[in-house]
Protein backbone atom coordinates (compact mmCIF):
# COMPACT_ATOMS: atom_id res chain seq x y z
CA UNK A 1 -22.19 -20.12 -30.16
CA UNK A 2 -21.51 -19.08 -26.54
CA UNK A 3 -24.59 -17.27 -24.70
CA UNK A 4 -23.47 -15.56 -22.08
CA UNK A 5 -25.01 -13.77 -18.83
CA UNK A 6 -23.35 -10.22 -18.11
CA UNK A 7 -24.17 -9.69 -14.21
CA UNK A 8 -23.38 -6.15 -13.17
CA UNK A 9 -23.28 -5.67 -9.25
CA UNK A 10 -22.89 -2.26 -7.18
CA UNK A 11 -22.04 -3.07 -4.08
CA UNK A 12 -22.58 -0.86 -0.59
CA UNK A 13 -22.56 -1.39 2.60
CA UNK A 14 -26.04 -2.41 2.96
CA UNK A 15 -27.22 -3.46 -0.37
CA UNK A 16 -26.31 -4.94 -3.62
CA UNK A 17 -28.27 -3.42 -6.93
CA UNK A 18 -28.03 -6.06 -9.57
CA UNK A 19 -28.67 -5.63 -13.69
CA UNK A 20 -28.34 -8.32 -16.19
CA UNK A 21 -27.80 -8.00 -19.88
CA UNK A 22 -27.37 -10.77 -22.13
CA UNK A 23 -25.31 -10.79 -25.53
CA UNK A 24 -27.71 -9.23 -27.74
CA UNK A 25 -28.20 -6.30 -29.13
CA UNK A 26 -30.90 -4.54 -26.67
CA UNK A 27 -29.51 -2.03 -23.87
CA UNK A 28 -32.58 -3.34 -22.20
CA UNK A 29 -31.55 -5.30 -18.57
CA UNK A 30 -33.50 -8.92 -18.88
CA UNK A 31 -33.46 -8.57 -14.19
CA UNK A 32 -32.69 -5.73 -12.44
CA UNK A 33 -33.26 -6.34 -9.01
CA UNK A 34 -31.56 -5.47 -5.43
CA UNK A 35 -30.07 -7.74 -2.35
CA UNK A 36 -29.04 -7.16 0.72
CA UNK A 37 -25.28 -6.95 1.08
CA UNK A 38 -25.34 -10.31 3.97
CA UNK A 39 -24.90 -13.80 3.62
CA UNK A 40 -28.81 -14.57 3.20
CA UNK A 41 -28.92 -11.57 0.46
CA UNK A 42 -25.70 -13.06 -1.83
CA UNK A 43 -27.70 -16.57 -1.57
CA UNK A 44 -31.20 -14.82 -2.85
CA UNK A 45 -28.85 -13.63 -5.45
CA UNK A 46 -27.22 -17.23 -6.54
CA UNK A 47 -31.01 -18.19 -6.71
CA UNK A 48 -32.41 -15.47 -9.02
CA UNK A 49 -29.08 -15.83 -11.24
CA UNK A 50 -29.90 -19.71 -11.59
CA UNK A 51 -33.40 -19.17 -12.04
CA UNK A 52 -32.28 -16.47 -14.84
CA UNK A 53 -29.91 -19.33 -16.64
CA UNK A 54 -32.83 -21.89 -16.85
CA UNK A 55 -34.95 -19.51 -18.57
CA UNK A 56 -32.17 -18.30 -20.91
CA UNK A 57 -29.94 -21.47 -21.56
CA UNK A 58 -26.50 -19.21 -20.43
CA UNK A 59 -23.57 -21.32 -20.46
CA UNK A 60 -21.60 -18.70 -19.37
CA UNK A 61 -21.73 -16.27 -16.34
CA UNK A 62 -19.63 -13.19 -15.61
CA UNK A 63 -19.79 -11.20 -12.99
CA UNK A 64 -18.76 -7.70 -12.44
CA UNK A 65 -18.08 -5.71 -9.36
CA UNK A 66 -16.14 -2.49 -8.65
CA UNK A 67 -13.61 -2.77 -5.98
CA UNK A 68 -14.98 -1.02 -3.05
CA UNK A 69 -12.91 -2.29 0.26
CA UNK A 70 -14.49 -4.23 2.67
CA UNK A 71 -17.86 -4.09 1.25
CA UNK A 72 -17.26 -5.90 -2.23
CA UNK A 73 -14.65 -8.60 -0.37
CA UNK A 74 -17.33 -10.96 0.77
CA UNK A 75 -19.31 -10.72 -2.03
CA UNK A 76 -16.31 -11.13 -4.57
CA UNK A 77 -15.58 -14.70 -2.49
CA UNK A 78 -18.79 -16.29 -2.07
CA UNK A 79 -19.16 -15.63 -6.39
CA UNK A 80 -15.73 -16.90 -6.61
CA UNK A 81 -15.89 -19.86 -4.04
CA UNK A 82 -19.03 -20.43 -2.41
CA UNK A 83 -21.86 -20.25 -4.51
CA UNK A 84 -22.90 -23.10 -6.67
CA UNK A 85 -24.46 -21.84 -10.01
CA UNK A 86 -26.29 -23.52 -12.64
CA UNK A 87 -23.46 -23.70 -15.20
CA UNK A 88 -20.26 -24.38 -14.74
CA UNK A 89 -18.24 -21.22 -16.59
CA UNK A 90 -18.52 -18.68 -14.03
CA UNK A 91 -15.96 -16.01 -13.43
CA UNK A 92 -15.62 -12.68 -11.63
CA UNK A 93 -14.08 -9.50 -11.99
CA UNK A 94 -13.32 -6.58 -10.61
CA UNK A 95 -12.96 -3.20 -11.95
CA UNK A 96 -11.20 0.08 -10.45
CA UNK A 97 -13.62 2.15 -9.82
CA UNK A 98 -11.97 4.37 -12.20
CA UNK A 99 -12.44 2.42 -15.07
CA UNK A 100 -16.03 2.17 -14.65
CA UNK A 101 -16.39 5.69 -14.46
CA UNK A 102 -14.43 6.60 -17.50
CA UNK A 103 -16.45 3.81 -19.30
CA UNK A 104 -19.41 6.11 -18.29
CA UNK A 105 -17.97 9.20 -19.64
CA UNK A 106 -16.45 7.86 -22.81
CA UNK A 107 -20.02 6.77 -23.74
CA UNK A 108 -22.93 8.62 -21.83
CA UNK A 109 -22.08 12.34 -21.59
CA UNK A 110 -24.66 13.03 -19.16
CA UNK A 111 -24.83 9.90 -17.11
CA UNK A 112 -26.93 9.75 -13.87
CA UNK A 113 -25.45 8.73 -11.22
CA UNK A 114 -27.53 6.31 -9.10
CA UNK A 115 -26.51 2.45 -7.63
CA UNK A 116 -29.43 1.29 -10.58
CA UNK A 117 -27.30 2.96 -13.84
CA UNK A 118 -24.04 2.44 -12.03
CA UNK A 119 -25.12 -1.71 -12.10
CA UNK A 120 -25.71 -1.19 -15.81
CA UNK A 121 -22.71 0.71 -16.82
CA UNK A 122 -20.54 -2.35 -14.71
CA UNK A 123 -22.43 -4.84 -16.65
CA UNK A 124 -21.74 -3.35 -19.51
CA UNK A 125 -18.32 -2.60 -18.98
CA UNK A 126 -18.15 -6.65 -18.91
CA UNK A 127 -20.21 -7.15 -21.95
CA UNK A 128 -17.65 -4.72 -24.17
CA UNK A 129 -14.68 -6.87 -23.39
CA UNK A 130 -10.94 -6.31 -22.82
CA UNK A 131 -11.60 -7.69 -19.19
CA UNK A 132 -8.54 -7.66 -16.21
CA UNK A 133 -7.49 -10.72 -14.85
CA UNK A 134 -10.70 -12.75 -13.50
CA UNK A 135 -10.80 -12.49 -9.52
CA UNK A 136 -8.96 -14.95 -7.46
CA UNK A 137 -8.96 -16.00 -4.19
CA UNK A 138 -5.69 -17.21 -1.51
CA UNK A 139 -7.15 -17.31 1.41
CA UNK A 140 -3.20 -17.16 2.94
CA UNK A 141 -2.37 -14.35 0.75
CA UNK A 142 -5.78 -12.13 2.24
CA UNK A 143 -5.07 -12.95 5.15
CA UNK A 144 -1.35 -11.48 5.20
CA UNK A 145 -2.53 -8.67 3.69
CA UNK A 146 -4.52 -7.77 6.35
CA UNK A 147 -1.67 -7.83 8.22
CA UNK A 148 0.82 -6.21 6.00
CA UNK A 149 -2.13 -3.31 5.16
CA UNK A 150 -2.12 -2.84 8.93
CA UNK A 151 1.38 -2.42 8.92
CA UNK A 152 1.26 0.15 6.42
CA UNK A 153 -1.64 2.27 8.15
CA UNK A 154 0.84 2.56 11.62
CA UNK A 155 3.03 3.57 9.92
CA UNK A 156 1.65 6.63 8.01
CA UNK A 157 0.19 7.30 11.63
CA UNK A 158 3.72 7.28 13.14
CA UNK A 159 5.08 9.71 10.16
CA UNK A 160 2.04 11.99 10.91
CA UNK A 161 2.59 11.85 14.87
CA UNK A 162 6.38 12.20 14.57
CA UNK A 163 5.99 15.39 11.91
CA UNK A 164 3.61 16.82 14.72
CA UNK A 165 6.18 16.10 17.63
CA UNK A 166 9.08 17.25 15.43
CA UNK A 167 6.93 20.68 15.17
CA UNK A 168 6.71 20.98 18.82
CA UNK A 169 9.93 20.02 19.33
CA UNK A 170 11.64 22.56 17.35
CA UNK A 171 9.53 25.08 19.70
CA UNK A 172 11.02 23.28 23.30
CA UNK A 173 14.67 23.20 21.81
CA UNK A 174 15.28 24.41 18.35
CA UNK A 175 18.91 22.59 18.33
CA UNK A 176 17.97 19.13 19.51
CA UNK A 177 18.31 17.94 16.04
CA UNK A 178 22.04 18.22 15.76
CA UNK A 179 22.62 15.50 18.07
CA UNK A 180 20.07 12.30 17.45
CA UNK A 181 19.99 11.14 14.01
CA UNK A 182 16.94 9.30 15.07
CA UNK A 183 14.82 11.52 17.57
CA UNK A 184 12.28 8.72 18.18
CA UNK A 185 14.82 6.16 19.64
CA UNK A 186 14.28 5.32 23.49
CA UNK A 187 16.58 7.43 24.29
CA UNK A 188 15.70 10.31 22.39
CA UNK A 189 12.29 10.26 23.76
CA UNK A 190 13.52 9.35 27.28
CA UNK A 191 15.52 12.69 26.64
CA UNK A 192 12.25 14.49 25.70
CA UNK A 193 10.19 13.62 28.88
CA UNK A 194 13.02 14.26 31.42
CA UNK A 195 13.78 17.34 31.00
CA UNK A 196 10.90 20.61 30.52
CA UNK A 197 12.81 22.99 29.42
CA UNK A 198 16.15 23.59 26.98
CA UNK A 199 17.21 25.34 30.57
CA UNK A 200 16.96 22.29 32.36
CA UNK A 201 18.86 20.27 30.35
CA UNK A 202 21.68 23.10 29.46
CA UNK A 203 21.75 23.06 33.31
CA UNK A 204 21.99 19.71 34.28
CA UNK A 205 25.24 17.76 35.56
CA UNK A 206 27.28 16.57 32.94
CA UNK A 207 27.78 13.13 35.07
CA UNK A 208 23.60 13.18 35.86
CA UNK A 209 23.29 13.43 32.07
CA UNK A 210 26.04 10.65 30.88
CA UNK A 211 24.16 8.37 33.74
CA UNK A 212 21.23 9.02 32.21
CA UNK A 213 22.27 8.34 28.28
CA UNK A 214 24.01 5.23 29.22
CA UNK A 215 21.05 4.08 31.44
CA UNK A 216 17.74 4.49 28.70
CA UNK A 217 20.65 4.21 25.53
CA UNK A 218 21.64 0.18 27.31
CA UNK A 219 25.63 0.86 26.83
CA UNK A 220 25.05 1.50 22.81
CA UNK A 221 26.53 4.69 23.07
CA UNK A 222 30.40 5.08 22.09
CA UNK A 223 31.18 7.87 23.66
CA UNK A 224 27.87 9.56 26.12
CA UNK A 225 30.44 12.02 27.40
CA UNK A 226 30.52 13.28 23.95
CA UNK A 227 26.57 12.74 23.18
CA UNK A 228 25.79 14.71 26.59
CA UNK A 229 28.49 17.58 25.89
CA UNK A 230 26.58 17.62 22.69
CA UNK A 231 23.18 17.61 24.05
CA UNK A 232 24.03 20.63 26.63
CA UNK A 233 25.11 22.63 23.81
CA UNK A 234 22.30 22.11 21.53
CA UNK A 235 20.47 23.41 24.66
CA UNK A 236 22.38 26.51 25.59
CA UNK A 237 22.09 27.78 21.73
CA UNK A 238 18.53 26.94 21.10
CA UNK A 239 15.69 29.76 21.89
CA UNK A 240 13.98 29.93 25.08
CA UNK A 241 10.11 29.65 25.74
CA UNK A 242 7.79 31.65 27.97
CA UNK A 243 6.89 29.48 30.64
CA UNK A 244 3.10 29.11 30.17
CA UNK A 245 3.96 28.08 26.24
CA UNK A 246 6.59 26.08 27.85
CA UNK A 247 4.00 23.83 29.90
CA UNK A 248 1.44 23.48 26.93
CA UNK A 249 4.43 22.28 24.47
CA UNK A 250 5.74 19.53 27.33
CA UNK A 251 1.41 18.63 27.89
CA UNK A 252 1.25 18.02 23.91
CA UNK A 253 4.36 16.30 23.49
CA UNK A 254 4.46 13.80 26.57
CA UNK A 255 0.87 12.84 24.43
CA UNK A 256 2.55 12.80 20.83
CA UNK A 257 5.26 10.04 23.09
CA UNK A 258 2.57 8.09 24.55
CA UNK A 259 0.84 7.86 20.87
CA UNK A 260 4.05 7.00 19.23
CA UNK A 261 5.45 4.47 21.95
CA UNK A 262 1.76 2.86 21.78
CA UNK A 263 2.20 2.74 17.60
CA UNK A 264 5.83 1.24 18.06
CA UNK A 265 4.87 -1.03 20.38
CA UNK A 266 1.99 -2.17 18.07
CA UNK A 267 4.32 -2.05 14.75
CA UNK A 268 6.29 -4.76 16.86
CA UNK A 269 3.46 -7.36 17.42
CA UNK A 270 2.45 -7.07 13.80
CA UNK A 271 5.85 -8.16 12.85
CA UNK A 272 6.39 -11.38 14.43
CA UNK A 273 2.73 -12.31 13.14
CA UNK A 274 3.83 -11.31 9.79
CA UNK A 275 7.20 -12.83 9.71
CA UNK A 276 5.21 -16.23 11.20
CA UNK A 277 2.76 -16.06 8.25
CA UNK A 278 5.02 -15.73 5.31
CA UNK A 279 6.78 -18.84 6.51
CA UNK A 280 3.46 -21.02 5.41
CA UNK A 281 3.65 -19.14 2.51
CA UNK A 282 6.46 -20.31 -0.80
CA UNK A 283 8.48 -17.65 -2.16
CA UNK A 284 11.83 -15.98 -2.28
CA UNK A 285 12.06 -12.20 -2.65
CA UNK A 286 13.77 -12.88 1.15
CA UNK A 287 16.89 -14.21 -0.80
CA UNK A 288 17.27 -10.51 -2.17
CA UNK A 289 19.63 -8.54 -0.05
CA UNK A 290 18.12 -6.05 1.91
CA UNK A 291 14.48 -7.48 1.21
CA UNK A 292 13.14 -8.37 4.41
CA UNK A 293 10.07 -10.52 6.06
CA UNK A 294 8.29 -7.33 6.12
CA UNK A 295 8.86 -6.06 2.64
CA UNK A 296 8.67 -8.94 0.95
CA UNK A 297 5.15 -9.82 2.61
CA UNK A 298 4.01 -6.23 1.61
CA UNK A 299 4.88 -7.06 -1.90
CA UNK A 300 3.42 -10.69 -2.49
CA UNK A 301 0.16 -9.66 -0.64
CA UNK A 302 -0.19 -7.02 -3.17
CA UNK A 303 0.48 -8.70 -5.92
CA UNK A 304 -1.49 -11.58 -5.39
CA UNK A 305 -1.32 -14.55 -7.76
CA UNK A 306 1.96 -13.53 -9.95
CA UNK A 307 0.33 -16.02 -12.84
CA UNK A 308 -2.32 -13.15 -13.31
CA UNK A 309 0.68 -11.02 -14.82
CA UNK A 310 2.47 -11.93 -18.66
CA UNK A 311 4.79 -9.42 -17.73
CA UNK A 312 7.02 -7.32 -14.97
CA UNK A 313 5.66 -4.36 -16.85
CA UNK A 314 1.39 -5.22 -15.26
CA UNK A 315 2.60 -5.32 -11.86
CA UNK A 316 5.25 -2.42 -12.06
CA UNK A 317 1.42 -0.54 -13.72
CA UNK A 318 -0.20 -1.85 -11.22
CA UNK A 319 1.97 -0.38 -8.31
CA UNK A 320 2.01 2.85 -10.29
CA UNK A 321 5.65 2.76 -11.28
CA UNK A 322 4.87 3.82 -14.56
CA UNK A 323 5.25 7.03 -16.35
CA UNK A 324 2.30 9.03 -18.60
CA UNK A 325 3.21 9.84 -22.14
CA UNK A 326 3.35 13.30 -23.37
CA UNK A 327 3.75 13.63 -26.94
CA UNK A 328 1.91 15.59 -30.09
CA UNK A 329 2.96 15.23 -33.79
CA UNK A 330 7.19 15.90 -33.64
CA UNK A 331 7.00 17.03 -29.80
CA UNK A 332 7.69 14.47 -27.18
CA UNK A 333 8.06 15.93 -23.80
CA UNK A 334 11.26 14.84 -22.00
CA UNK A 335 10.05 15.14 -18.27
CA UNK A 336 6.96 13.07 -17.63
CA UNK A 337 5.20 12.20 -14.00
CA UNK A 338 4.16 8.90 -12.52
CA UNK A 339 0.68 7.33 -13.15
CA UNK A 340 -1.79 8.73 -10.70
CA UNK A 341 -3.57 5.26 -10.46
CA UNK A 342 -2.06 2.39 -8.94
CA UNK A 343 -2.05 0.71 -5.31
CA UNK A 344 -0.58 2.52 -3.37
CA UNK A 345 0.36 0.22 -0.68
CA UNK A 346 2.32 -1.99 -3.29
CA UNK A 347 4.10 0.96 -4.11
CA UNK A 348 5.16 1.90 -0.87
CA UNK A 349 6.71 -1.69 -0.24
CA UNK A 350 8.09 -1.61 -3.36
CA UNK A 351 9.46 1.70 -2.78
CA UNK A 352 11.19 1.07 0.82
CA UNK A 353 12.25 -2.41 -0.57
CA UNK A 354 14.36 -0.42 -2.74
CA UNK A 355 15.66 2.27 -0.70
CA UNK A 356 16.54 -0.81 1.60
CA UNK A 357 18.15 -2.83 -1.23
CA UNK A 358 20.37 -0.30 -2.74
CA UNK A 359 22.18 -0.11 0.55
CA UNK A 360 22.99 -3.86 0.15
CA UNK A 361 22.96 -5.04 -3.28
CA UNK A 362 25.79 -3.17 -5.11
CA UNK A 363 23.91 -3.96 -8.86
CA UNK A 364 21.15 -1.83 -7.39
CA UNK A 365 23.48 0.63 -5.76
CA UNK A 366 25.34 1.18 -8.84
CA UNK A 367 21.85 1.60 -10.70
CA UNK A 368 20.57 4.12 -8.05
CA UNK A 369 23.77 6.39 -8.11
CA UNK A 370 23.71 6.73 -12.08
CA UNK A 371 20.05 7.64 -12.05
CA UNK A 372 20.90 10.22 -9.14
CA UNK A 373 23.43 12.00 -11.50
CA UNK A 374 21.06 12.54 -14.20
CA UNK A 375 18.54 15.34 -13.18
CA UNK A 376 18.58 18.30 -11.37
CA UNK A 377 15.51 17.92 -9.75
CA UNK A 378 14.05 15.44 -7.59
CA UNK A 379 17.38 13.43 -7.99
CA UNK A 380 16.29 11.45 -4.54
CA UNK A 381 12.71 10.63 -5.50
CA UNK A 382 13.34 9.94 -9.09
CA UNK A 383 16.23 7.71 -8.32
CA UNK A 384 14.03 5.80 -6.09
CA UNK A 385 11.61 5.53 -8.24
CA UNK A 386 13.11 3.83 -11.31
CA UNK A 387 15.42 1.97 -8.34
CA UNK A 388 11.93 0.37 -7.67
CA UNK A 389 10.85 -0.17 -11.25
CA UNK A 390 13.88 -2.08 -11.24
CA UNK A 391 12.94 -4.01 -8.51
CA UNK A 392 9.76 -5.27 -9.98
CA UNK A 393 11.00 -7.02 -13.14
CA UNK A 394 13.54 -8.85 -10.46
CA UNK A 395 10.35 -9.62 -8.45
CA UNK A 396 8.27 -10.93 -11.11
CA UNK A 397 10.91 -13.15 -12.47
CA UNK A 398 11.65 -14.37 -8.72
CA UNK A 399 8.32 -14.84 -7.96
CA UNK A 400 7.51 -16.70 -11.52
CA UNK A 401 10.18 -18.96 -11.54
CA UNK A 402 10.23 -19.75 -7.52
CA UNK A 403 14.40 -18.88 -7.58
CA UNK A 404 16.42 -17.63 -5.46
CA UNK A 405 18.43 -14.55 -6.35
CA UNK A 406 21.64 -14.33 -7.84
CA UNK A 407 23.97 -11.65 -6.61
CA UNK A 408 25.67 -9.05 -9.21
CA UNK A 409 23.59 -10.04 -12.75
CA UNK A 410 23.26 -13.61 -12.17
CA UNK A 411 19.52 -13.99 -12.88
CA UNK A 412 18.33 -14.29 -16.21
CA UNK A 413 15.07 -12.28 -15.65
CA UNK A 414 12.34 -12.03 -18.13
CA UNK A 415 11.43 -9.86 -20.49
């Protein structure tokens, strides 16, 4: 009969509080004792555990930690990789925090809450059963993810910088949006610094101002007569600014342009070291139209080792493409909202995969427009949404069977 050791960890940034239970009966810990969160403190901990499984005869250790960031990473590794125990069945998991504190509620109404119970309640999350997918570790999959994560957090600060420009710009010239559809090209911005005032630009040579578009816009423009009539008129019909709130608009949005030229400039490194990373790295979401270097890094980094999934419908859960259930006796509720848990950060890739797919795949255009027609709110966002749910089942069978994608149906995916 298997005797296994149930090692509970919670993890902060400067310790690690440890309980033990074995497989009896008793609630009682056989060690409870703390560690510093360092190298020398996980290596104290490796001793006590093997000093634990010679008194005990475990054959089995399992290890459970709640997935705090940074601060459980090294620890999670050095279990997984690093440490040699004194049997050879040792695996580790880790728990949403979530989890763990539903297991608490489910079972202790009036649960402390203190890094000594918390190490209990973990461990005996572990010893109850119904465990994820032990912990594994790609040491080329981490490592793109910490470049694809810092991707994603420029890019929520360039969204929250550009809303804050956009907000200043409406106050400097409350028309400039008719004319660029993007207003933080180079030549938008260019646009933005030259010129203080919707007056100075509604006054400015027509010639002055085509020099100028076809100068910062490289010859891209079609027609800058056009784009600079366009601009001028914008101008003339947009309100007009006292001058001192004039000069503290122009102050806060020549910083907004520095911040968000800095954050472009940035996004653009991270790029080429993500597109040279995912070339050491086999897959081939890139043979989807419209998936990308980018996207499709975003997505395997999140995902991690597919062969942790038996099916598309894990990872779209774990993205948080999935939808709650509302039903009681003969009612079922007909409009139902997306799971609040989920990573985020696979669901944005996922997300802007699809947006970006649609555009070039015309199975997934096709699939997008029907789901648009249904509602009559949130058509956009709903659309999306099961556009991207879509997207994982061909993503799961793409990444399980290492093909490349077949245009218009081709793939046989799995079920």
């Amino acid at each position: 009969m298997s005797n296994p050791l149930f090692v509970g960890i919670d993890i902060s940034s400067k310790d690690n509080v440890v309980c033990c239970l074995s497989n009896d009966d008793e609630k009682r810990p056989i060690s409870r004792f703390s560690v510093f969160n360092n190298r020398p403190g996980i290596f104290e901990l490796k001793d006590r555990i093997n000093q634990l499984v010679s008194k005990h005869d475990f054959d089995r250790i399992l290890f459970g930690l709640e997935h705090t960031g940074c601060y459980s990473t090294h620890a999670a590794i050095y279990l997984h990789r690093h440490l040699d125990f004194a049997c050879p069945d040792v695996k580790v998991y880790m728990f949403n925090p979530s989890l763990i504190k539903e297991f608490k509620k489910a079972h202790f109404l009036d649960a402390p809450k203190n890094d000594r119970f918390d190490a209990w309640y973990i461990a005996a999350r572990l010893k109850s059963g119904y465990l994820p997918h032990p912990f594994t570790w790609s040491e080329p999959l981490m490592a793109l993810q910490r470049l694809t994560r810092a991707r994603y957090h420029l890019m929520q600060a360039l969204v929250r910088e550009a809303n804050f420009l956009m907000s200043n710009l409406y106050l400097k010239c409350s028309d400039y949006s008719l004319v660029f559809s993007n207003k933080l090209s180079a030549t938008s911005l260019a646009v933005l610094e030259e010129f203080e005032s919707a007056e100075a630009l509604a006054d400015a040579s027509l010639d002055d101002l085509m020099e100028f578009l076809i100068q910062h816009g490289k010859n891209r423009f079609d027609d800058p007569q056009a784009v600079a009539k366009q601009l001028q008129k914008a101008a003339r019909s947009s309100y007009r600014l006292p001058k001192a709130m004039s000069d503290s608009v122009n102050l806060a949005m020549a910083s907004s342009i520095r911040v968000i030229r800095t954050i472009q400039e940035q996004l653009q490194s991270l790029k080429k070291a993500i597109e040279d990373h995912l070339k050491t790295i086999p897959q081939t979401l890139d043979s989807v139209p419209g998936i990308g270097p980018i996207f499709a890094s975003g997505i395997i980094a999140e995902i991690g080792d597919i062969h942790q999934f038996d099916s598309h419908k894990q990872v779209a859960k774990l993205a948080g493409l999935a939808w709650t259930q509302n039903q009681s006796g003969d009612f079922t509720a007909s409009s139902t909202r997306l799971i609040r848990s989920g990573n985020r950060i696979l669901r944005y890739y996922l997300i802007e995969a699809a947006s970006s797919v649609r555009v070039h795949d015309p199975v997934f255009a096709e699939y997008y427009a029907m789901k648009k027609a249904e509602p009559k709110q949130y058509a956009h966002k709903r659309a999306l949404a099961l556009t991207a749910r879509k997207l994982v089942r061909l993503v799961f069978f793409l990444l399980k069977s290492n093909q490349l994608y077949q245009p218009k149906g081709g793939n046989r995916q799995l079920n």
